[in-house]
PDB file of N, CA and C in Angstrom:
ATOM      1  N   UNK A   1      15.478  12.132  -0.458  1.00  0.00           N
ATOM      2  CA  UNK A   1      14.949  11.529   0.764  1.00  0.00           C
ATOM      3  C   UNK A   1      13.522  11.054   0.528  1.00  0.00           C
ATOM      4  N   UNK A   2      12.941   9.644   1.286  1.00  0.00           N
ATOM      5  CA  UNK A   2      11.781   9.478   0.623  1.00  0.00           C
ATOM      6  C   UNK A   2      11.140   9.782   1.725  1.00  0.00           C
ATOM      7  N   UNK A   3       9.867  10.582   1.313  1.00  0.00           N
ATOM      8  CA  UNK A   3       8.796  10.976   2.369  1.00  0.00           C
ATOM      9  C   UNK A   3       7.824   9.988   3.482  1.00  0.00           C
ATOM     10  N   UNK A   4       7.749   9.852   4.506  1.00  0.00           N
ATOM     11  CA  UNK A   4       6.557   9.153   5.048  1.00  0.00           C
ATOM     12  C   UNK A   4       5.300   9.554   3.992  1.00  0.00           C
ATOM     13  N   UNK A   5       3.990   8.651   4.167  1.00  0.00           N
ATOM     14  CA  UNK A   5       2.742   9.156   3.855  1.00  0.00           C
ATOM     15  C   UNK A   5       2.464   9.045   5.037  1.00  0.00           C
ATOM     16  N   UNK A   6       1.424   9.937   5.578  1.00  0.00           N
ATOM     17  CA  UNK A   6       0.285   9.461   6.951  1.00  0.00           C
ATOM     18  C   UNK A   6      -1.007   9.299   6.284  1.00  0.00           C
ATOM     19  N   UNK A   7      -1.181   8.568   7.177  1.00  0.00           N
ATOM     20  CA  UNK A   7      -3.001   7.452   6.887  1.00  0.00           C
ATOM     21  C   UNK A   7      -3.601   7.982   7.807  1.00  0.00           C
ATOM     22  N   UNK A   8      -4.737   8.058   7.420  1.00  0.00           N
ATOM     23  CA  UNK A   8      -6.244   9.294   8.519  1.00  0.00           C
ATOM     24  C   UNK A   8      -6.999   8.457   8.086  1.00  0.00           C
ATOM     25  N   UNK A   9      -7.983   8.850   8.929  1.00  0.00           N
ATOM     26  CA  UNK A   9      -9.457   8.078   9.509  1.00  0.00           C
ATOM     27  C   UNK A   9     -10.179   8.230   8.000  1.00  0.00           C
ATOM     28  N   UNK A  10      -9.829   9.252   7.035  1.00  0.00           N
ATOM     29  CA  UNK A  10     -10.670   9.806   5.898  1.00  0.00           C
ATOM     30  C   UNK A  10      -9.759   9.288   4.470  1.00  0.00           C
ATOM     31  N   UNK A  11      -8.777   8.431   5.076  1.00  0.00           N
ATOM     32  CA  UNK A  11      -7.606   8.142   3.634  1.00  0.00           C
ATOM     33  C   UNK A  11      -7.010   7.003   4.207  1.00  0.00           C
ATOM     34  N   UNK A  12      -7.761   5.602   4.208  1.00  0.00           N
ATOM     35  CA  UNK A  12      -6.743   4.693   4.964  1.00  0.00           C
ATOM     36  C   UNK A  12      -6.312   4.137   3.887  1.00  0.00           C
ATOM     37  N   UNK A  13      -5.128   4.748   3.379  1.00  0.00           N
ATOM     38  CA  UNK A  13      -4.182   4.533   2.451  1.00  0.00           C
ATOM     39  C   UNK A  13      -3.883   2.250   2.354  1.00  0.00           C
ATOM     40  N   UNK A  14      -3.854   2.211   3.551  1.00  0.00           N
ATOM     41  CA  UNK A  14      -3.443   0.715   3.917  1.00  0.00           C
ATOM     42  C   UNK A  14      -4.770  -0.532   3.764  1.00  0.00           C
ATOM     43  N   UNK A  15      -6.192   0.073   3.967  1.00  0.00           N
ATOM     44  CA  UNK A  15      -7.287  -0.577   3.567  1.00  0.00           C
ATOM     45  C   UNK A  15      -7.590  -0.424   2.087  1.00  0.00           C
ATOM     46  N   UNK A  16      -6.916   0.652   1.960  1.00  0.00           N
ATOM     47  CA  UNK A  16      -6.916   0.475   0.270  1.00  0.00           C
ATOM     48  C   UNK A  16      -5.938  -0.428  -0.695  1.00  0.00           C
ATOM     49  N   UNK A  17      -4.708  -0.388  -0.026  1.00  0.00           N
ATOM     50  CA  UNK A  17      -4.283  -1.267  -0.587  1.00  0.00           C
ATOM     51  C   UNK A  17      -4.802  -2.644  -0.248  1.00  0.00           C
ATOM     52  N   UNK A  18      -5.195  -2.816   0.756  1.00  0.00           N
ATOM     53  CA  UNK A  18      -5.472  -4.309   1.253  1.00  0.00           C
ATOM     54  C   UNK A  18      -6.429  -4.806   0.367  1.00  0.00           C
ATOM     55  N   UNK A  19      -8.007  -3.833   0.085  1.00  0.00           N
ATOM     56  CA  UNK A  19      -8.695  -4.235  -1.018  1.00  0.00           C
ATOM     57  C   UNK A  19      -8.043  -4.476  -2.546  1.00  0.00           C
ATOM     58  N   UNK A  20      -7.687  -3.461  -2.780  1.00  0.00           N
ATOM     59  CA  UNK A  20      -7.077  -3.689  -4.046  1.00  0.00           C
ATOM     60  C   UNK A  20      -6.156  -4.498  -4.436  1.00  0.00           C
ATOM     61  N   UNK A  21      -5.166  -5.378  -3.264  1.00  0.00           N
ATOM     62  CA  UNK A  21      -4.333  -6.573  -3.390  1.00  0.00           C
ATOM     63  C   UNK A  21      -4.951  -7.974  -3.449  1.00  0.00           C
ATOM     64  N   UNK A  22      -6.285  -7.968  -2.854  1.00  0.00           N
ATOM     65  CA  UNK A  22      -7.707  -8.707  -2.821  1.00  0.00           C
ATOM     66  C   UNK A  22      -8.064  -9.021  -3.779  1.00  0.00           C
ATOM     67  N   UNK A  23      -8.409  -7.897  -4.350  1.00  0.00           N
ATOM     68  CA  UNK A  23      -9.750  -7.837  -5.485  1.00  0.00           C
ATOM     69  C   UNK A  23      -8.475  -8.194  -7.316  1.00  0.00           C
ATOM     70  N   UNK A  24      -7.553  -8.220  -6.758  1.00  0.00           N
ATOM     71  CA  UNK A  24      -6.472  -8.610  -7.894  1.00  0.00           C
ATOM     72  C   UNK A  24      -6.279 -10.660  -7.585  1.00  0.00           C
ATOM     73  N   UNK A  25      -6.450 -10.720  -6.514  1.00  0.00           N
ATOM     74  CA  UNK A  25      -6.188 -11.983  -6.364  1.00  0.00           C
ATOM     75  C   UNK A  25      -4.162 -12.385  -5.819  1.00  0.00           C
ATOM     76  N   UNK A  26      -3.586 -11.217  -4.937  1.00  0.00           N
ATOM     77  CA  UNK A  26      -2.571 -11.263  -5.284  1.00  0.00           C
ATOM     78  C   UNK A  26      -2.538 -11.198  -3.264  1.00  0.00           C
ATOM     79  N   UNK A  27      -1.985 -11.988  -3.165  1.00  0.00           N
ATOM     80  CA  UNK A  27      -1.017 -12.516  -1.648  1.00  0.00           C
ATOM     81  C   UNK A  27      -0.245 -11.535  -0.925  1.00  0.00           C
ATOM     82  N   UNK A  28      -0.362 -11.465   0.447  1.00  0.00           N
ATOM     83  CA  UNK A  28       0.939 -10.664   0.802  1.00  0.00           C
ATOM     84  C   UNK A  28       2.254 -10.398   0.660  1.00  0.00           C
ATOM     85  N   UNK A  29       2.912 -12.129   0.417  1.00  0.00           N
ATOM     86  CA  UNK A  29       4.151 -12.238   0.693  1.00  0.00           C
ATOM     87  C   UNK A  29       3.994 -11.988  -1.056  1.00  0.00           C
ATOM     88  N   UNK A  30       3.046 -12.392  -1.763  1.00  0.00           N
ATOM     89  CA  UNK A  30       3.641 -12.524  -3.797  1.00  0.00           C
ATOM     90  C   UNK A  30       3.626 -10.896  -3.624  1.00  0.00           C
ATOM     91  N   UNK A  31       2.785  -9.491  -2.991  1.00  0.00           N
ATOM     92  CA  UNK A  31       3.381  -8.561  -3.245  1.00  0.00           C
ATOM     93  C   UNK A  31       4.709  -8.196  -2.496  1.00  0.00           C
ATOM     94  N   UNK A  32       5.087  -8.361  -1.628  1.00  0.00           N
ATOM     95  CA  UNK A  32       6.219  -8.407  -1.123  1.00  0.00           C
ATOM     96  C   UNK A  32       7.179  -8.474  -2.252  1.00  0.00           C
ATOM     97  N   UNK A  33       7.074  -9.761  -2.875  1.00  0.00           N
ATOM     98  CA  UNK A  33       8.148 -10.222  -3.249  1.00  0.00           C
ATOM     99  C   UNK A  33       8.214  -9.626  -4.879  1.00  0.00           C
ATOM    100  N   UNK A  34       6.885  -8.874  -5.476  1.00  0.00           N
ATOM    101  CA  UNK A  34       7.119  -8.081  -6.524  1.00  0.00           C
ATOM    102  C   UNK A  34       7.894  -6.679  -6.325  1.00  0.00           C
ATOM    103  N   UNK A  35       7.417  -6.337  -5.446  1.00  0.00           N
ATOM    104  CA  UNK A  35       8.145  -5.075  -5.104  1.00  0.00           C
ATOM    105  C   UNK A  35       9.903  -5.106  -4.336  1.00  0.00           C
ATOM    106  N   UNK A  36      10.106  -6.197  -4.147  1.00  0.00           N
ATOM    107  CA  UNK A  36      11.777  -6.421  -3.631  1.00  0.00           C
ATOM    108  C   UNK A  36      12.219  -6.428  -4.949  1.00  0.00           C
ATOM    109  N   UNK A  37      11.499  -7.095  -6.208  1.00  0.00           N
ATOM    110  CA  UNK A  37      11.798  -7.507  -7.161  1.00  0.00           C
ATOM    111  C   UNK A  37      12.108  -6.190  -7.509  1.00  0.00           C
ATOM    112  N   UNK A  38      11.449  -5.287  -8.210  1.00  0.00           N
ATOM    113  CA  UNK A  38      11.585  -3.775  -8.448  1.00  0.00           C
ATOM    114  C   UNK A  38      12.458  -2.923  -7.613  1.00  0.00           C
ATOM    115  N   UNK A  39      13.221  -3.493  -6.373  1.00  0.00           N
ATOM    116  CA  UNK A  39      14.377  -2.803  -5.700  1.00  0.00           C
ATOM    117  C   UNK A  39      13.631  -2.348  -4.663  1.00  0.00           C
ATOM    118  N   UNK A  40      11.936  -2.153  -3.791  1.00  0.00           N
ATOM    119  CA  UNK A  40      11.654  -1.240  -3.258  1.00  0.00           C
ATOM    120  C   UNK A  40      11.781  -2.467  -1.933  1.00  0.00           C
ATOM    121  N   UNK A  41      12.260  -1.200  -1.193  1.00  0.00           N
ATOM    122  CA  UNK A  41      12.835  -1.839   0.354  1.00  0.00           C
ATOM    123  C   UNK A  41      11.340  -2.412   1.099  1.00  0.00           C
ATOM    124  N   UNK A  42      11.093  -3.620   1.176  1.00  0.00           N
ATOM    125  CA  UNK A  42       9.853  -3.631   2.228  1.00  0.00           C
ATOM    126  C   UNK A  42       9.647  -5.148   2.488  1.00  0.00           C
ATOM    127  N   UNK A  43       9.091  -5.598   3.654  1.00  0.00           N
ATOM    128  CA  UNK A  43       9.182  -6.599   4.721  1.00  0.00           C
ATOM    129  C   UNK A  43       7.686  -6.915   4.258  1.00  0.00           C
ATOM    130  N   UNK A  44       7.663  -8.610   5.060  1.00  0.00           N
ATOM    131  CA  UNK A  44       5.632  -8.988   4.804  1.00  0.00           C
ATOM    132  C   UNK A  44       5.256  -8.091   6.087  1.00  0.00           C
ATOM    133  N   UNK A  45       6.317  -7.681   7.032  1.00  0.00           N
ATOM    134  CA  UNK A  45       5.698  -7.347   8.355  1.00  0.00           C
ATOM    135  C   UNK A  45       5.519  -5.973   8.549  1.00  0.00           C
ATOM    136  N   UNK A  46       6.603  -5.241   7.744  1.00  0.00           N
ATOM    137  CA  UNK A  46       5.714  -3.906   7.253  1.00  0.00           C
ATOM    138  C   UNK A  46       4.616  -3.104   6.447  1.00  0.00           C
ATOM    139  N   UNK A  47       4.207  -4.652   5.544  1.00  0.00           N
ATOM    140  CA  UNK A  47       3.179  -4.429   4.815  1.00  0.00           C
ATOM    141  C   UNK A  47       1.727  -4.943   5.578  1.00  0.00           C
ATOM    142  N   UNK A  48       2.059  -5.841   6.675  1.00  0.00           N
ATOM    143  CA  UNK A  48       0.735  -6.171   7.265  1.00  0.00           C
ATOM    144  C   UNK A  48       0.791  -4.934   8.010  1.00  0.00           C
ATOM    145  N   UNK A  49       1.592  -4.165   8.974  1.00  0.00           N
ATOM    146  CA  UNK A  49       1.245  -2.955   9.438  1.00  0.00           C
ATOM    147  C   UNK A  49       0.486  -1.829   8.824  1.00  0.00           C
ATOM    148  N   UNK A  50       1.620  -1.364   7.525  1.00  0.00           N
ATOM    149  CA  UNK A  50       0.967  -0.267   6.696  1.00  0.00           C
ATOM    150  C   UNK A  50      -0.733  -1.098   6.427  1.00  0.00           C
ATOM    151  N   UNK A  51      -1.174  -1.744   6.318  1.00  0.00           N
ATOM    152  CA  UNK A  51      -2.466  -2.428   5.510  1.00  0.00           C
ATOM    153  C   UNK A  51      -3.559  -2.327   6.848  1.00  0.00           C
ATOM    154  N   UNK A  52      -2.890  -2.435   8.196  1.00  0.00           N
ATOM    155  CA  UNK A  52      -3.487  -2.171   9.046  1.00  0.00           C
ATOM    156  C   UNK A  52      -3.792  -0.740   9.764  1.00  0.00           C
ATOM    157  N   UNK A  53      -2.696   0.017   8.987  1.00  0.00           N
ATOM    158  CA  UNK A  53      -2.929   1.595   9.431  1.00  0.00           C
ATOM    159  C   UNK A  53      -2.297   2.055  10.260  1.00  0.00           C
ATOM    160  N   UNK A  54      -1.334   1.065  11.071  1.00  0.00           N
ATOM    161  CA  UNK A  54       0.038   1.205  11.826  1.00  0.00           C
ATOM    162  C   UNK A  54       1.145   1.588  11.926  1.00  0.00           C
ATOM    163  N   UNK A  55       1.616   1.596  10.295  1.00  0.00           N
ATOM    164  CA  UNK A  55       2.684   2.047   9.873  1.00  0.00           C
ATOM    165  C   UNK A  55       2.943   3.013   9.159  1.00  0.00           C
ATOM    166  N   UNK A  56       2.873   4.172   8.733  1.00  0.00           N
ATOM    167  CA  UNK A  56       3.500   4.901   7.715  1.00  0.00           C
ATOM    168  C   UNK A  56       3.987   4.179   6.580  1.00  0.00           C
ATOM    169  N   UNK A  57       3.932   4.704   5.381  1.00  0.00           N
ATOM    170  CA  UNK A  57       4.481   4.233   4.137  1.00  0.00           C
ATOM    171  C   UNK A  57       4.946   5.000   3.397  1.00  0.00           C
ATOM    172  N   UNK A  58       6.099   4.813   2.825  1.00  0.00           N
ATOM    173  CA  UNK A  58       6.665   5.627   1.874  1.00  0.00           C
ATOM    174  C   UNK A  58       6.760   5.996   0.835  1.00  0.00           C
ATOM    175  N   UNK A  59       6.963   7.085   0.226  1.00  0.00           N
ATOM    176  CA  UNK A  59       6.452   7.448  -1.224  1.00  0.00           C
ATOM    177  C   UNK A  59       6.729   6.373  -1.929  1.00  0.00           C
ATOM    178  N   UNK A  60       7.907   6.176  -1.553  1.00  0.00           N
ATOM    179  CA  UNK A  60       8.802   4.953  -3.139  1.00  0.00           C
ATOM    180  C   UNK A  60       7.843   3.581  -2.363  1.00  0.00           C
ATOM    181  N   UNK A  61       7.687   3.413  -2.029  1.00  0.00           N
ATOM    182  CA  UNK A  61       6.487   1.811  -1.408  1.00  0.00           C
ATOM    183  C   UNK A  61       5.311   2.020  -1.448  1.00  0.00           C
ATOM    184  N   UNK A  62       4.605   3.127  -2.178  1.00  0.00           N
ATOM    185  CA  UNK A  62       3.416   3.696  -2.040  1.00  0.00           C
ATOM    186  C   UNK A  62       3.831   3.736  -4.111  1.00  0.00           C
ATOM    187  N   UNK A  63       4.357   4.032  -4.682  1.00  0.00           N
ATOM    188  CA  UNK A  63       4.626   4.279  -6.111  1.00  0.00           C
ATOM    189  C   UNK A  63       4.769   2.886  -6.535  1.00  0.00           C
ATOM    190  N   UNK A  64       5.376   1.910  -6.135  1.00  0.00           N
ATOM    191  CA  UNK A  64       6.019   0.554  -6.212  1.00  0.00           C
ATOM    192  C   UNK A  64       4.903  -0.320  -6.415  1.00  0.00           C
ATOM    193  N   UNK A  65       3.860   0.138  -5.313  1.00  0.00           N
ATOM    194  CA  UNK A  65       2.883  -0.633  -5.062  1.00  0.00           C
ATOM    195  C   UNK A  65       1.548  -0.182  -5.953  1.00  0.00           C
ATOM    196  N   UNK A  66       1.397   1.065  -6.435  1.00  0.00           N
ATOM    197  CA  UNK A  66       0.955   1.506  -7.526  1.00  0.00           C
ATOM    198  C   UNK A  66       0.951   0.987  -8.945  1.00  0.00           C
ATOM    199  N   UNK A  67       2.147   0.918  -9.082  1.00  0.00           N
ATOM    200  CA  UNK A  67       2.680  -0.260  -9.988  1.00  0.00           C
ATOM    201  C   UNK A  67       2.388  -1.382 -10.695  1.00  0.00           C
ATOM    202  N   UNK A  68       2.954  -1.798  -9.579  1.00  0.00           N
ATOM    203  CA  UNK A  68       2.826  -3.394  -9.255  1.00  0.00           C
ATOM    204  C   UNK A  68       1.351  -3.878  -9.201  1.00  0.00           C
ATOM    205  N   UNK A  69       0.261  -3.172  -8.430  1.00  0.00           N
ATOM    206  CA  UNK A  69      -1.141  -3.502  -8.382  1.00  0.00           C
ATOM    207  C   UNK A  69      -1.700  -3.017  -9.871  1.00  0.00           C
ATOM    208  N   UNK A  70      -0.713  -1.791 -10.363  1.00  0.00           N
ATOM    209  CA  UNK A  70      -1.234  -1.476 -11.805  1.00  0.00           C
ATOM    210  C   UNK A  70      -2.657  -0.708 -11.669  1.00  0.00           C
ATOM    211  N   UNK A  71      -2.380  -0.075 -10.522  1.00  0.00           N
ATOM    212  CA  UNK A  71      -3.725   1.209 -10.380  1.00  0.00           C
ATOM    213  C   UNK A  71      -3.160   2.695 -10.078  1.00  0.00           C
ATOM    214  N   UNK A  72      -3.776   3.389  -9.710  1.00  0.00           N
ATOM    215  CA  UNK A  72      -3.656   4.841  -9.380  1.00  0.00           C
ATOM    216  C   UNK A  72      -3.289   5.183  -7.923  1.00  0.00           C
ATOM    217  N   UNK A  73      -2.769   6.596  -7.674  1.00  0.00           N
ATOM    218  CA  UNK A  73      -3.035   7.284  -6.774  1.00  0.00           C
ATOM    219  C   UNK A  73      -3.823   7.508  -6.530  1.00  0.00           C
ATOM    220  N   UNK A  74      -5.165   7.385  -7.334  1.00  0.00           N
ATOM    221  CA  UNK A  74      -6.277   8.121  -6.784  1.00  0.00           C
ATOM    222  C   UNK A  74      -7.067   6.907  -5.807  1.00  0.00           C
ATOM    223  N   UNK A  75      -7.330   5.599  -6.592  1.00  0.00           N
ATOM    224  CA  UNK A  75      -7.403   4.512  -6.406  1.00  0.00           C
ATOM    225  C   UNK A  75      -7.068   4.433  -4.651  1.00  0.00           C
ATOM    226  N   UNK A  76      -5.689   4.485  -4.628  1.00  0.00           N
ATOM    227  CA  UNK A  76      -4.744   4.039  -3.433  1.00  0.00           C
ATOM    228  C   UNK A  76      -4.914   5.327  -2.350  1.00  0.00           C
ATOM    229  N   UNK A  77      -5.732   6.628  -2.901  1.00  0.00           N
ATOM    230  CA  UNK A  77      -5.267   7.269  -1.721  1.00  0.00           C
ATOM    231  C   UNK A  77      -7.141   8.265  -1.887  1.00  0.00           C
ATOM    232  N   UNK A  78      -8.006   7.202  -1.852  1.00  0.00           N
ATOM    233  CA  UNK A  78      -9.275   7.404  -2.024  1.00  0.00           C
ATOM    234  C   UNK A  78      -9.792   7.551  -0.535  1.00  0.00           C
ATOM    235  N   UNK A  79     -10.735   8.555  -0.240  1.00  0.00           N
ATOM    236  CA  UNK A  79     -11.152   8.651   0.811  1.00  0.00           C
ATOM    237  C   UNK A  79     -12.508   7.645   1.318  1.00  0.00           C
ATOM    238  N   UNK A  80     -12.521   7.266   2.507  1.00  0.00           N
ATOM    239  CA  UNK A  80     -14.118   6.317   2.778  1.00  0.00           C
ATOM    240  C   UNK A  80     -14.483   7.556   2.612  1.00  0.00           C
ATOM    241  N   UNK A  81     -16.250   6.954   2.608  1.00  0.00           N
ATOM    242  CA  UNK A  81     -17.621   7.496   3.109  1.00  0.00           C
ATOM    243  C   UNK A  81     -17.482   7.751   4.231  1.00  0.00           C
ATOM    244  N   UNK A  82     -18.105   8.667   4.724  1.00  0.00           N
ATOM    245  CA  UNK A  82     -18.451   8.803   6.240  1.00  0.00           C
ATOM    246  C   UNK A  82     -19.755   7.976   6.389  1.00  0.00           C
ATOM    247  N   UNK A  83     -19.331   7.876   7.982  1.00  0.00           N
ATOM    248  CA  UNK A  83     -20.505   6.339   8.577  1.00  0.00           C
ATOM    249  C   UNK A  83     -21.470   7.454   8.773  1.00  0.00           C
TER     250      UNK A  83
END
Protein backbone atom coordinates (compact mmCIF):
# COMPACT_ATOMS: atom_id res chain seq x y z
CA UNK A 1 0.00 0.00 0.00
CA UNK A 2 1.53 3.37 -0.78
CA UNK A 3 1.65 5.80 2.10
CA UNK A 4 0.30 9.50 2.02
CA UNK A 5 3.24 12.03 3.00
CA UNK A 6 1.83 15.13 5.02
CA UNK A 7 3.35 18.61 4.34
CA UNK A 8 3.73 21.05 7.58
CA UNK A 9 4.38 24.55 7.89
CA UNK A 10 8.25 23.24 8.80
CA UNK A 11 8.52 20.60 5.60
CA UNK A 12 6.64 22.00 2.61
CA UNK A 13 7.51 18.99 0.85
CA UNK A 14 5.54 20.71 -2.38
CA UNK A 15 7.65 24.19 -2.31
CA UNK A 16 10.40 22.05 -2.46
CA UNK A 17 9.67 20.38 -5.17
CA UNK A 18 8.41 23.43 -6.94
CA UNK A 19 11.99 25.02 -6.42
CA UNK A 20 13.84 22.23 -7.37
CA UNK A 21 11.64 21.60 -10.70
CA UNK A 22 12.66 25.46 -11.28
CA UNK A 23 16.05 25.59 -10.57
CA UNK A 24 16.42 22.33 -13.09
CA UNK A 25 14.66 24.23 -15.75
CA UNK A 26 11.99 21.49 -16.05
CA UNK A 27 7.97 22.33 -16.64
CA UNK A 28 5.04 20.97 -14.95
CA UNK A 29 3.39 19.07 -17.50
CA UNK A 30 7.49 17.74 -18.88
CA UNK A 31 7.49 16.42 -15.10
CA UNK A 32 4.25 14.98 -15.32
CA UNK A 33 4.96 13.37 -18.23
CA UNK A 34 8.48 11.87 -16.91
CA UNK A 35 7.01 10.32 -14.17
CA UNK A 36 3.81 8.64 -16.20
CA UNK A 37 6.74 7.64 -18.20
CA UNK A 38 8.28 5.62 -15.17
CA UNK A 39 4.60 4.11 -14.47
CA UNK A 40 4.00 6.60 -11.43
CA UNK A 41 0.24 7.43 -11.32
CA UNK A 42 -0.04 11.37 -11.34
CA UNK A 43 -2.11 14.26 -13.03
CA UNK A 44 -0.61 18.17 -13.91
CA UNK A 45 -3.56 18.87 -11.44
CA UNK A 46 -2.32 16.87 -8.70
CA UNK A 47 1.01 18.10 -9.00
CA UNK A 48 -0.03 21.83 -8.99
CA UNK A 49 -1.88 20.91 -5.67
CA UNK A 50 0.86 18.80 -3.97
CA UNK A 51 3.41 21.99 -5.06
CA UNK A 52 0.89 24.15 -3.45
CA UNK A 53 0.61 22.20 -0.17
CA UNK A 54 -2.97 21.02 -0.84
CA UNK A 55 -2.54 17.73 -1.57
CA UNK A 56 -0.84 14.92 0.06
CA UNK A 57 1.69 12.95 -1.91
CA UNK A 58 2.67 9.65 -2.08
CA UNK A 59 5.61 7.73 -1.29
CA UNK A 60 5.86 6.17 -4.88
CA UNK A 61 5.26 10.12 -6.38
CA UNK A 62 7.50 11.46 -3.82
CA UNK A 63 10.45 8.55 -4.90
CA UNK A 64 9.52 9.05 -8.74
CA UNK A 65 9.99 12.54 -8.38
CA UNK A 66 13.27 12.10 -6.52
CA UNK A 67 14.37 10.49 -9.41
CA UNK A 68 13.39 12.07 -12.04
CA UNK A 69 14.62 15.63 -10.52
CA UNK A 70 17.79 13.38 -9.67
CA UNK A 71 18.04 14.76 -6.00
CA UNK A 72 17.46 13.51 -2.50
CA UNK A 73 15.12 13.02 0.23
CA UNK A 74 16.83 15.22 2.09
CA UNK A 75 16.75 17.87 -0.63
CA UNK A 76 12.81 17.21 -1.10
CA UNK A 77 11.88 16.90 2.46
CA UNK A 78 14.16 19.90 3.87
CA UNK A 79 12.77 22.02 6.46
CA UNK A 80 12.35 26.23 5.97
CA UNK A 81 13.92 28.62 8.33
CA UNK A 82 11.76 30.01 10.69
CA UNK A 83 10.56 33.70 9.88
Amino acid sequence: MDSKIKQTKTIPIGQNIRNLRQAKGIGQTELVRLLQLKGIDITRESLVKIERGVQHIYASQLKGIRDVLKTTYDELLKETEEQ
